[in-house]
PDB file of N, CA and C in Angstrom:
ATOM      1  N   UNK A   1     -56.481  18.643 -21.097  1.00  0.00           N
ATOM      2  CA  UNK A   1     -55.062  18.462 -21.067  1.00  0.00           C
ATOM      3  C   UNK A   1     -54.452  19.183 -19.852  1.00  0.00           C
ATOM      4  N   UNK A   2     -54.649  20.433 -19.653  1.00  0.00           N
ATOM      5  CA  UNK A   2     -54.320  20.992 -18.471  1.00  0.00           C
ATOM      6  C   UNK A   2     -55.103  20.403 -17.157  1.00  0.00           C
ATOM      7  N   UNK A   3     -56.096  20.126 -16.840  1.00  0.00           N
ATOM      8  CA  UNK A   3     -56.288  19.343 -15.914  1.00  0.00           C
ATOM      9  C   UNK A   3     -55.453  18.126 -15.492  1.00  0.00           C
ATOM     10  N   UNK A   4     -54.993  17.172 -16.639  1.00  0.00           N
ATOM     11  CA  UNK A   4     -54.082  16.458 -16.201  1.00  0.00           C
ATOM     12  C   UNK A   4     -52.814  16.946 -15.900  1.00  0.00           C
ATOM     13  N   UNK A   5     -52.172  17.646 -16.532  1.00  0.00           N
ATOM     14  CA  UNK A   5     -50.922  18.820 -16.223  1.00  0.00           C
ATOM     15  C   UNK A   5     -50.972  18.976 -14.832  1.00  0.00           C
ATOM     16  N   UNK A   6     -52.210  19.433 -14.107  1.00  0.00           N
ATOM     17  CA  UNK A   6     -52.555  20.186 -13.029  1.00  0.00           C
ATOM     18  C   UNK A   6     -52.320  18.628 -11.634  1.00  0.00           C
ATOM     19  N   UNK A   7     -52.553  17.168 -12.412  1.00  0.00           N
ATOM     20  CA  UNK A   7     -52.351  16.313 -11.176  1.00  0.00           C
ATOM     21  C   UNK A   7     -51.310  15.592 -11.043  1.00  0.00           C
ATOM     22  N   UNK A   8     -50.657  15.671 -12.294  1.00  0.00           N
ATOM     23  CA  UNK A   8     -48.997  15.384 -11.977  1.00  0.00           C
ATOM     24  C   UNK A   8     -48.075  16.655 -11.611  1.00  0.00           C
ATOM     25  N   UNK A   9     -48.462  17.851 -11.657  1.00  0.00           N
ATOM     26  CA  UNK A   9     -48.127  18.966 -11.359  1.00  0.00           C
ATOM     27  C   UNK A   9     -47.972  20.481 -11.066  1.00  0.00           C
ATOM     28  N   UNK A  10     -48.262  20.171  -9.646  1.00  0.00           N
ATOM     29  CA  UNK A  10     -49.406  21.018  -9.217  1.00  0.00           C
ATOM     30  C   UNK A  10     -48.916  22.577  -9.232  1.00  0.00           C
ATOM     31  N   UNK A  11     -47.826  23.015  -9.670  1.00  0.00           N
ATOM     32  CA  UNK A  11     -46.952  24.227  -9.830  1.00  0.00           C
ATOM     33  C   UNK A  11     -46.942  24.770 -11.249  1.00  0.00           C
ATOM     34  N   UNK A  12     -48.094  23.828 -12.315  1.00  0.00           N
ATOM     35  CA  UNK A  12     -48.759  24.690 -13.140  1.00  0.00           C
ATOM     36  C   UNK A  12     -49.659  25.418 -12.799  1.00  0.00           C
ATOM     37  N   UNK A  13     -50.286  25.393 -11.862  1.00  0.00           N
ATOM     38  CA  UNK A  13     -51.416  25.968 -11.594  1.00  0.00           C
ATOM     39  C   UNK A  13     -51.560  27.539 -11.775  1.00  0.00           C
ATOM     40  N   UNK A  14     -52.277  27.772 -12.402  1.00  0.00           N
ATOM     41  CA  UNK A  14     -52.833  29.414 -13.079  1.00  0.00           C
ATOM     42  C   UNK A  14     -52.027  29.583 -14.069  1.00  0.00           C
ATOM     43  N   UNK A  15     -51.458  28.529 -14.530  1.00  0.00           N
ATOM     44  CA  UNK A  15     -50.693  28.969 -16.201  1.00  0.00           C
ATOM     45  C   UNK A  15     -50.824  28.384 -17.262  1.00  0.00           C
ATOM     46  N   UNK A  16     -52.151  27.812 -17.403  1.00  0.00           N
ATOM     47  CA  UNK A  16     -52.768  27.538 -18.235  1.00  0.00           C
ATOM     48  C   UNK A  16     -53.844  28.677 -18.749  1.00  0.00           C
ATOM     49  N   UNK A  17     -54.962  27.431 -19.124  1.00  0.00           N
ATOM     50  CA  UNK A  17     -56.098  28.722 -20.146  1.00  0.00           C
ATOM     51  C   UNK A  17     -57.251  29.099 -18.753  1.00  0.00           C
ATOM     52  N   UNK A  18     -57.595  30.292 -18.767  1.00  0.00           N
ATOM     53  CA  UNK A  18     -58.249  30.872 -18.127  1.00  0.00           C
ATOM     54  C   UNK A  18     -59.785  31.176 -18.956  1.00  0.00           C
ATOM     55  N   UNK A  19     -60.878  31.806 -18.388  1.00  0.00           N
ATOM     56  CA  UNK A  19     -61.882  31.558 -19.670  1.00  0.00           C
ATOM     57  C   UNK A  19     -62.218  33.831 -19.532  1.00  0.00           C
ATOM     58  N   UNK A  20     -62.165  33.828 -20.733  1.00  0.00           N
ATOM     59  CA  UNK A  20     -63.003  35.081 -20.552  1.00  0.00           C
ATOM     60  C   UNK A  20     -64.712  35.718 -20.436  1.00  0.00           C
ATOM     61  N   UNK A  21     -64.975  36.121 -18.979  1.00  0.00           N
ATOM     62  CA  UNK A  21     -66.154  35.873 -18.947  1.00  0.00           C
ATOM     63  C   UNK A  21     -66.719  37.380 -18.706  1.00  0.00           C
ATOM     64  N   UNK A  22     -67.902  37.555 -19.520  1.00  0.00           N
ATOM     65  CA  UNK A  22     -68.954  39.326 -19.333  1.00  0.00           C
ATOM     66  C   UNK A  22     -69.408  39.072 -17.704  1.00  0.00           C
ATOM     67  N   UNK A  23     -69.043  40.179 -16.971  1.00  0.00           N
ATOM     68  CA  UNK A  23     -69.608  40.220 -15.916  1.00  0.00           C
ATOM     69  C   UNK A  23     -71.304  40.079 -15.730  1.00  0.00           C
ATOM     70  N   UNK A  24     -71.740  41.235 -16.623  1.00  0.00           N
ATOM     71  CA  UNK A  24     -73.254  40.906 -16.717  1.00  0.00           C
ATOM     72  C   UNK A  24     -73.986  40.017 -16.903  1.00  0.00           C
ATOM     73  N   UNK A  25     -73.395  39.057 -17.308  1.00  0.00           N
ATOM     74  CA  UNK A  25     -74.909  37.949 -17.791  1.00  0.00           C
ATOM     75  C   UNK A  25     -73.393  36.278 -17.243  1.00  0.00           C
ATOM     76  N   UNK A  26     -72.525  36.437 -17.037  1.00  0.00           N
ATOM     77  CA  UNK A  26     -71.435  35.323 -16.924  1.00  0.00           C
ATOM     78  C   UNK A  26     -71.473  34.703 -18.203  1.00  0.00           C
ATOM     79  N   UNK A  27     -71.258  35.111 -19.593  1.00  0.00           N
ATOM     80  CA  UNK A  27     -71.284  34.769 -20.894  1.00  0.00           C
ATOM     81  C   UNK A  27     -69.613  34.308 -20.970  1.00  0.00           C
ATOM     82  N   UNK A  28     -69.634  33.300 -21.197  1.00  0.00           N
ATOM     83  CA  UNK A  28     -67.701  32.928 -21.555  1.00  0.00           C
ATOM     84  C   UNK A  28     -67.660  33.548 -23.242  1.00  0.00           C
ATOM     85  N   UNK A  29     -66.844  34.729 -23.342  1.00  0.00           N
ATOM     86  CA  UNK A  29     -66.457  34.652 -25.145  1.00  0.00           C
ATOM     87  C   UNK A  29     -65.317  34.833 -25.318  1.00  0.00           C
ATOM     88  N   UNK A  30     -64.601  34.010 -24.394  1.00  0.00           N
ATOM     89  CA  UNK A  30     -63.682  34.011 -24.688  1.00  0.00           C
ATOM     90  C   UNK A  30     -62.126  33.097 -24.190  1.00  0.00           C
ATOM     91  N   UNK A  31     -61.156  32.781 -24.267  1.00  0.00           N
ATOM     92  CA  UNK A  31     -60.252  32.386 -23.564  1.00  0.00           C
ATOM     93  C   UNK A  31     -58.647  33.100 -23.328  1.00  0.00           C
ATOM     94  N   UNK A  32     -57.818  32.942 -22.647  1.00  0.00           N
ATOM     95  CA  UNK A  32     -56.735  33.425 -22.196  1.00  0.00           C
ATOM     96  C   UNK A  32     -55.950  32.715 -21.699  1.00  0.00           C
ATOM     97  N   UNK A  33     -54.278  32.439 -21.613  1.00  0.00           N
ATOM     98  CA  UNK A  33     -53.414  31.659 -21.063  1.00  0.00           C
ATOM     99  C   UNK A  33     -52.462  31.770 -21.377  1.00  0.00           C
ATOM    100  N   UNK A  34     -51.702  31.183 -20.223  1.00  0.00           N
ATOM    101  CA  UNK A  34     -50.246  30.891 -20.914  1.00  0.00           C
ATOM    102  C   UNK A  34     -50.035  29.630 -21.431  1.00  0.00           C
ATOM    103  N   UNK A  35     -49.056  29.206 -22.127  1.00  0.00           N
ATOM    104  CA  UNK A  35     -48.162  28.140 -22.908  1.00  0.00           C
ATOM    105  C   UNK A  35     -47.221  27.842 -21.782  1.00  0.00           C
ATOM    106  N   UNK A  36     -47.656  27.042 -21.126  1.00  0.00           N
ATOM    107  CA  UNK A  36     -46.815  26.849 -19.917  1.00  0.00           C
ATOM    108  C   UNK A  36     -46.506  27.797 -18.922  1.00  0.00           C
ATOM    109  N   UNK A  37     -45.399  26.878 -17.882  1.00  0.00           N
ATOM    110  CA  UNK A  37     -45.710  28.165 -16.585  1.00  0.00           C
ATOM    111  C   UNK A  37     -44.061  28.780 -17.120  1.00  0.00           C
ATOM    112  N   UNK A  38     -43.607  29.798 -16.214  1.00  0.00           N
ATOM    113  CA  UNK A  38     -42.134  30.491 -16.534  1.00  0.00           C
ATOM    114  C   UNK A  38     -41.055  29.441 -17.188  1.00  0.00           C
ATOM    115  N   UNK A  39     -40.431  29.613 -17.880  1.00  0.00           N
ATOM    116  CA  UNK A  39     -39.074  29.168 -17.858  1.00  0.00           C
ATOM    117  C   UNK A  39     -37.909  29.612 -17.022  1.00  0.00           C
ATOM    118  N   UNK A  40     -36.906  29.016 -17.410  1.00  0.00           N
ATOM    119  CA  UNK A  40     -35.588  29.083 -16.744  1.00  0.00           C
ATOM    120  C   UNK A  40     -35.268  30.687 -16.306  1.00  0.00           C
ATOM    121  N   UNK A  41     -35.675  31.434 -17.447  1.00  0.00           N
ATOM    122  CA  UNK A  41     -35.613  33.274 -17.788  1.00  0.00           C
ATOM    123  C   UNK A  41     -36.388  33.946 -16.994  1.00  0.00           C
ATOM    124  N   UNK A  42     -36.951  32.848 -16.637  1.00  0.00           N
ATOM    125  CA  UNK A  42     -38.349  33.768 -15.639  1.00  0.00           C
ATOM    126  C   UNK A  42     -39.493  34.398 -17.122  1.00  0.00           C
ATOM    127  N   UNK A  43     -39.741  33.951 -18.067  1.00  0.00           N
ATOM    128  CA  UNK A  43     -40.434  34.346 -19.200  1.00  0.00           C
ATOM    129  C   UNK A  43     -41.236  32.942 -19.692  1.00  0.00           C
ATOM    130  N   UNK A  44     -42.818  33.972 -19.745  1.00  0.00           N
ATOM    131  CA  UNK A  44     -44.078  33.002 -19.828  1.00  0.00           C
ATOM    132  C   UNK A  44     -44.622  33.735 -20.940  1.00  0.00           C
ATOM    133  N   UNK A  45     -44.999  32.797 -22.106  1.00  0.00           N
ATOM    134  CA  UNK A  45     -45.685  33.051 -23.000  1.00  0.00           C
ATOM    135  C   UNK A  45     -46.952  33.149 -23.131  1.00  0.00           C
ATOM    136  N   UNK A  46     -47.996  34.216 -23.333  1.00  0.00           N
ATOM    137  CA  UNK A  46     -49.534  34.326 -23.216  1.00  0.00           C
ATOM    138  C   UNK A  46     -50.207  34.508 -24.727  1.00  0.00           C
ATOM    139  N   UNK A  47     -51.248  33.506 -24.596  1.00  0.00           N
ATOM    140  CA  UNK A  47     -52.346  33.701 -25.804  1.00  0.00           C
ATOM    141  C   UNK A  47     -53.631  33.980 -25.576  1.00  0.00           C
ATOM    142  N   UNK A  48     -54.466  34.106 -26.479  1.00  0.00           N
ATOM    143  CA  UNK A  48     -55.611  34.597 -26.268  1.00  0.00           C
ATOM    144  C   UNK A  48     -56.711  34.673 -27.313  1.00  0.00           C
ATOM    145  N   UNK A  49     -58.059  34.116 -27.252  1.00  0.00           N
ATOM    146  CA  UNK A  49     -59.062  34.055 -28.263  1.00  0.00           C
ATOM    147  C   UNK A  49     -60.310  34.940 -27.334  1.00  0.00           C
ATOM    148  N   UNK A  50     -60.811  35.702 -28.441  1.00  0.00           N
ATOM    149  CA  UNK A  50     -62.176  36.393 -28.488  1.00  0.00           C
ATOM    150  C   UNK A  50     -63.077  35.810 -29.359  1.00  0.00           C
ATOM    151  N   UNK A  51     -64.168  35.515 -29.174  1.00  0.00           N
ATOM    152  CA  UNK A  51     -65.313  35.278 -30.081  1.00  0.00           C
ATOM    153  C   UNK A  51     -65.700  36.663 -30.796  1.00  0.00           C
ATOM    154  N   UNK A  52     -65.774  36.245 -31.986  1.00  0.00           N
ATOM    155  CA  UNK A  52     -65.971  37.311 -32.947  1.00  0.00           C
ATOM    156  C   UNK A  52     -66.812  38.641 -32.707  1.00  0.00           C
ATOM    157  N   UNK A  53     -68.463  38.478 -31.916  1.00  0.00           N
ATOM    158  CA  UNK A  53     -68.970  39.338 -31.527  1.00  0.00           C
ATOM    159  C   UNK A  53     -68.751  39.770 -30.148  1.00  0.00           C
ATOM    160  N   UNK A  54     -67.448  39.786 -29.503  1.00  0.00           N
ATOM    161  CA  UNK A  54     -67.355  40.533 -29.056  1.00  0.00           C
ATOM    162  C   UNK A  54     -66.095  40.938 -28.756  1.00  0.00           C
ATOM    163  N   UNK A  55     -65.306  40.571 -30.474  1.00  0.00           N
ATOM    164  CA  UNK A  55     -63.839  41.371 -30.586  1.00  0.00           C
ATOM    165  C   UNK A  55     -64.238  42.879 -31.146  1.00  0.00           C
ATOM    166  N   UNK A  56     -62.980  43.913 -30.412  1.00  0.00           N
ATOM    167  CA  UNK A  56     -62.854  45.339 -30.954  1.00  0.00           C
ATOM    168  C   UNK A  56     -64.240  45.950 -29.921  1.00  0.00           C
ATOM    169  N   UNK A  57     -64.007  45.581 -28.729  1.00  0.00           N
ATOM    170  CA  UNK A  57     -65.019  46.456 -27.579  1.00  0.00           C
ATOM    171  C   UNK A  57     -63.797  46.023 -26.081  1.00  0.00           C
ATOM    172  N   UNK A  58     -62.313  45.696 -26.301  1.00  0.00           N
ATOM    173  CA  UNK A  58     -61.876  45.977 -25.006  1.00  0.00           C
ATOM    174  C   UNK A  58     -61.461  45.001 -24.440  1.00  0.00           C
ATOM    175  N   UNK A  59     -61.866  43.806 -24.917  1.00  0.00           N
ATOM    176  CA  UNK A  59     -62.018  42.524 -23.883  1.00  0.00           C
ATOM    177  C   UNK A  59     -60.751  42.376 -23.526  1.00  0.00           C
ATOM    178  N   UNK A  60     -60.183  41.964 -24.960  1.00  0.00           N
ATOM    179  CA  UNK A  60     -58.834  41.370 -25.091  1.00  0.00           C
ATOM    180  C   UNK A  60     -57.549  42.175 -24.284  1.00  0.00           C
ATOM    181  N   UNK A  61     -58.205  43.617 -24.637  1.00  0.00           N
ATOM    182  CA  UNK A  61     -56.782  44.455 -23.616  1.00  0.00           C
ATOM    183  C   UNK A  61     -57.013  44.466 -22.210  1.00  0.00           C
ATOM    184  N   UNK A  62     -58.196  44.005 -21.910  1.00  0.00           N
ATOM    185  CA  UNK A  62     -58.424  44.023 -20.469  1.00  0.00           C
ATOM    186  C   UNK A  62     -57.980  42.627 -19.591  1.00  0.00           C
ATOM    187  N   UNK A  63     -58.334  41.529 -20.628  1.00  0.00           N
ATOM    188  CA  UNK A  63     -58.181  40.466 -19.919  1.00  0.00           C
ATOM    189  C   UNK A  63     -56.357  40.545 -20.241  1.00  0.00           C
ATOM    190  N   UNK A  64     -55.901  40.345 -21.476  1.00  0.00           N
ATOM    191  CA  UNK A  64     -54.241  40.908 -21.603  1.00  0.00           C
ATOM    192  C   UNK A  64     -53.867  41.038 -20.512  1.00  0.00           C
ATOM    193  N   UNK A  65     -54.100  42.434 -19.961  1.00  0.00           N
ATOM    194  CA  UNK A  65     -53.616  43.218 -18.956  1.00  0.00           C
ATOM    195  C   UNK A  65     -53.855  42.541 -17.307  1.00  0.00           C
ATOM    196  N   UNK A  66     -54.718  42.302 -17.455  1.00  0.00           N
ATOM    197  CA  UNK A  66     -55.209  41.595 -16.112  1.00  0.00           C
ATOM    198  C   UNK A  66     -54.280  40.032 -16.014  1.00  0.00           C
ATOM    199  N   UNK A  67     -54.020  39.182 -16.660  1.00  0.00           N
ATOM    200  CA  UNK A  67     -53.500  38.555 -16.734  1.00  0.00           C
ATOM    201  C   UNK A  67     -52.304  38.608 -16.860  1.00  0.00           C
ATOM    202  N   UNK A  68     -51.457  39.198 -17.629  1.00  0.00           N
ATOM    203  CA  UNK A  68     -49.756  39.371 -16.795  1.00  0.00           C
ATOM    204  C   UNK A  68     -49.628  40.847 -15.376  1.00  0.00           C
ATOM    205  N   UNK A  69     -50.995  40.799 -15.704  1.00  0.00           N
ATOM    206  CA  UNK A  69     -50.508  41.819 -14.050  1.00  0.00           C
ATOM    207  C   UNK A  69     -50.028  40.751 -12.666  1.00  0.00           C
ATOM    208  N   UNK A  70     -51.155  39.472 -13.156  1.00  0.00           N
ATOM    209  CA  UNK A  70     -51.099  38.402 -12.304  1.00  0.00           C
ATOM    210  C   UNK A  70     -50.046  37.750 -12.229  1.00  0.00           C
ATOM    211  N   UNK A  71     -48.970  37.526 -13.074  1.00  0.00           N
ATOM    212  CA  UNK A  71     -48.248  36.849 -13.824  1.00  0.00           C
ATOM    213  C   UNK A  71     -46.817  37.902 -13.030  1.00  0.00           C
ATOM    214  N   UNK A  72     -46.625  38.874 -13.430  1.00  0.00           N
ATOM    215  CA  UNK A  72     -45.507  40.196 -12.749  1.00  0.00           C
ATOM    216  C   UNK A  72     -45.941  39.675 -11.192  1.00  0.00           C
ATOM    217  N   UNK A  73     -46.996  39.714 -10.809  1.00  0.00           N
ATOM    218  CA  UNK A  73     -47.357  39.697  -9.071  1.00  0.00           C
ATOM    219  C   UNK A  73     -47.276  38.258  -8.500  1.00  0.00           C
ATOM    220  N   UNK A  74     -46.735  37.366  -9.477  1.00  0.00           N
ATOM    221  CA  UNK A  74     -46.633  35.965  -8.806  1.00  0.00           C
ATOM    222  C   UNK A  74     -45.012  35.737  -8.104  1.00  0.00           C
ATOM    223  N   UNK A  75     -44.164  37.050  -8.658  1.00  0.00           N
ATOM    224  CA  UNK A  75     -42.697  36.447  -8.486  1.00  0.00           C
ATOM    225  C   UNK A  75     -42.128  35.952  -9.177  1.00  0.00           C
ATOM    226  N   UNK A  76     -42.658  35.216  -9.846  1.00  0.00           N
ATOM    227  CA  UNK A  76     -42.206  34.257 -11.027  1.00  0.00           C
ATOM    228  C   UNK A  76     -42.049  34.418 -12.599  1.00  0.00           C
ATOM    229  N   UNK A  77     -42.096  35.489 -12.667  1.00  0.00           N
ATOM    230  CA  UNK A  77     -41.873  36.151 -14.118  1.00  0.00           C
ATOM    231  C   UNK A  77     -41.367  37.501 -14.245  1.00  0.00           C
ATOM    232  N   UNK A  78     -40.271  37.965 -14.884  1.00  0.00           N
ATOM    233  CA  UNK A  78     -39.671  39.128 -15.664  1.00  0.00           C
ATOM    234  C   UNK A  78     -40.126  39.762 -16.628  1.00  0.00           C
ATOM    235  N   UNK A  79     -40.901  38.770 -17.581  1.00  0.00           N
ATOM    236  CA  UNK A  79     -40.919  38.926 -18.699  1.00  0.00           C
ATOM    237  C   UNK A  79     -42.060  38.295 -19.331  1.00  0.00           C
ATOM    238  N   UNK A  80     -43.422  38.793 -20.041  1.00  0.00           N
ATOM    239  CA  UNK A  80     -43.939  37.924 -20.815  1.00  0.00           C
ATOM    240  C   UNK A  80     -44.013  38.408 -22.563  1.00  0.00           C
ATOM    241  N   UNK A  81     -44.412  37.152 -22.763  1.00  0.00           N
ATOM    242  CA  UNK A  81     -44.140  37.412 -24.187  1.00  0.00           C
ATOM    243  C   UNK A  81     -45.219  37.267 -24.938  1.00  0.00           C
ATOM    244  N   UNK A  82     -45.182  37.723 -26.184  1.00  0.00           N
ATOM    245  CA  UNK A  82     -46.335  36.736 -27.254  1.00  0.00           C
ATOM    246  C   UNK A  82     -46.445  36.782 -28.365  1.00  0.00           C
ATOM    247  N   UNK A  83     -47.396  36.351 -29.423  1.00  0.00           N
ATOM    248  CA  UNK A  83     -47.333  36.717 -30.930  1.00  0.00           C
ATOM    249  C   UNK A  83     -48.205  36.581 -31.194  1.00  0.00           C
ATOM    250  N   UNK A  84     -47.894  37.299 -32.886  1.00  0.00           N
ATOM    251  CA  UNK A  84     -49.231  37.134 -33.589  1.00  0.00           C
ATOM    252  C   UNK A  84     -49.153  37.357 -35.010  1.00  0.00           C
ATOM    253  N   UNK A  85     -50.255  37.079 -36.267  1.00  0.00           N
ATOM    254  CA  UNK A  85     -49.548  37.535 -37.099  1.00  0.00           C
ATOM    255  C   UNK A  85     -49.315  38.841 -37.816  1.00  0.00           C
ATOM    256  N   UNK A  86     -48.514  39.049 -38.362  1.00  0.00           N
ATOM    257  CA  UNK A  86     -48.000  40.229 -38.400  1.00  0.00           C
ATOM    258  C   UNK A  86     -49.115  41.338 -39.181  1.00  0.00           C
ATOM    259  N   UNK A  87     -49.691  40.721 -39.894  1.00  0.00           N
ATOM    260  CA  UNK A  87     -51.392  41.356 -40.297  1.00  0.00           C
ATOM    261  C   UNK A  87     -52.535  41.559 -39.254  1.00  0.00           C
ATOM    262  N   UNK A  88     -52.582  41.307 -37.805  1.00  0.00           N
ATOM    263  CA  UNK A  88     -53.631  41.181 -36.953  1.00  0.00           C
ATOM    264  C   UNK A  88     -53.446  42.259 -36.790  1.00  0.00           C
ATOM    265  N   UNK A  89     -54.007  43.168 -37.127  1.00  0.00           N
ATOM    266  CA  UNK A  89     -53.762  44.862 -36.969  1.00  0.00           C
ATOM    267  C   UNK A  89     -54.150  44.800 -35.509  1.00  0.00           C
ATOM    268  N   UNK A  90     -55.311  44.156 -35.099  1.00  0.00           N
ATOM    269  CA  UNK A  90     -56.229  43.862 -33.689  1.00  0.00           C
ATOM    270  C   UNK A  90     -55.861  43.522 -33.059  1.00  0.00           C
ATOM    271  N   UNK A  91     -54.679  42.762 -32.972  1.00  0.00           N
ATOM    272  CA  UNK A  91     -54.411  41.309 -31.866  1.00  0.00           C
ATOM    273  C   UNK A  91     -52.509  42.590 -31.691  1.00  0.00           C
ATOM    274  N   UNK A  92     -52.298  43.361 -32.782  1.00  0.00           N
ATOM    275  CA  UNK A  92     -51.000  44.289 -32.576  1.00  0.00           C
ATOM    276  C   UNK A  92     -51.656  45.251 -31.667  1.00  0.00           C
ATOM    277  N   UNK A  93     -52.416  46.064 -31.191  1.00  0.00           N
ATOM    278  CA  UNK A  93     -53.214  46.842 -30.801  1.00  0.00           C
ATOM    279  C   UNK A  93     -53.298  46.241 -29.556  1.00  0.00           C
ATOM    280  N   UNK A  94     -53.609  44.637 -29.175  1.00  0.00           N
ATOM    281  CA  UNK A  94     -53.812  44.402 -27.871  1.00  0.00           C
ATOM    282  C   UNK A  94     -52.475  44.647 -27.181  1.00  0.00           C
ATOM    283  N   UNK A  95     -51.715  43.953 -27.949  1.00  0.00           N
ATOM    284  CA  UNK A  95     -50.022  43.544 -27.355  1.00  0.00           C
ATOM    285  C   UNK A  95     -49.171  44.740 -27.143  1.00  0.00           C
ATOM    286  N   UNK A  96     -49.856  45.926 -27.861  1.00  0.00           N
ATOM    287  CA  UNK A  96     -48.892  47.417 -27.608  1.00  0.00           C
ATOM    288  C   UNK A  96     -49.828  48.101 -26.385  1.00  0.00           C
ATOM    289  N   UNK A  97     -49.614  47.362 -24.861  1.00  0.00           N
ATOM    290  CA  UNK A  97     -50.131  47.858 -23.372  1.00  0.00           C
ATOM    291  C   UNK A  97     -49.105  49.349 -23.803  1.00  0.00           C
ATOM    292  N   UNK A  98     -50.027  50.806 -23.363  1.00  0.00           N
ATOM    293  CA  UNK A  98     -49.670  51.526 -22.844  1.00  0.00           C
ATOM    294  C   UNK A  98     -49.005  51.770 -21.245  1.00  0.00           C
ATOM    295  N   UNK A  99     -49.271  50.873 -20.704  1.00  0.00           N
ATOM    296  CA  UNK A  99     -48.978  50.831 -19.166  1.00  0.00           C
ATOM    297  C   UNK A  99     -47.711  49.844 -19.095  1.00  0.00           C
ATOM    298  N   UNK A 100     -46.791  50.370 -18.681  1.00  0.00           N
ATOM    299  CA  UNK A 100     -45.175  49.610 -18.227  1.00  0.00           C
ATOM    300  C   UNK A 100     -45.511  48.549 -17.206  1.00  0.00           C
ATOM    301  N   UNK A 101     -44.813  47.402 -17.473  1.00  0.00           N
ATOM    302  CA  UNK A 101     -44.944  46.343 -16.745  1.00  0.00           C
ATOM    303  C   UNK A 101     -43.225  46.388 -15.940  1.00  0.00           C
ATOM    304  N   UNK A 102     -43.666  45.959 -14.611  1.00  0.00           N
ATOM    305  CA  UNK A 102     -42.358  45.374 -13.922  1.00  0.00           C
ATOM    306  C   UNK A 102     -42.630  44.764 -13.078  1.00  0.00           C
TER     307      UNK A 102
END
């Protein structure tokens, strides 16, 4: 779906799903993205899946982080956002970055 996104319009590009990959062995376990590119607000919504064995070792706050760092450094965003449910004790843990974004 994003590939086609990507040839009628080419100013999605990097705001879709990204893949999460172990440096050591290039294992994908995982994915990352936004829900479209900025809005009007300058605010882009980000999600994110871990494969089970290898949630609760880091991934998720790393790729998180790495990904609206990209997102703050494009110009094009103020603000990102996201959710989850209110029981993901894990997925609350990713989304509370100690490090200030601007």
């Amino acid at each position: 779906m994003y590939l086609e996104q990507l040839k009628r319009d080419s100013s999605v590009k990097g705001w879709g799903v990204w893949f999460v990959i172990l440096r050591e062995n290039n294992q994908v376990i995982g994915d990352i993205g936004f829900k479209g590119k900025p809005n009007d607000r300058k605010t882009v919504e980000i999600g994110y899946g871990i494969i089970p064995a290898a949630q609760n070792k880091g991934f998720a706050t790393e790729a998180v982080q790495g990904l609206i760092d990209w997102a703050f450094s494009s110009g094009q965003v103020e603000k990102v956002i996201a959710e989850c449910l209110e029981d993901n004790v894990a997925s609350i843990r990713v989304l509370e970055l100690e490090k200030p974004f601007k």
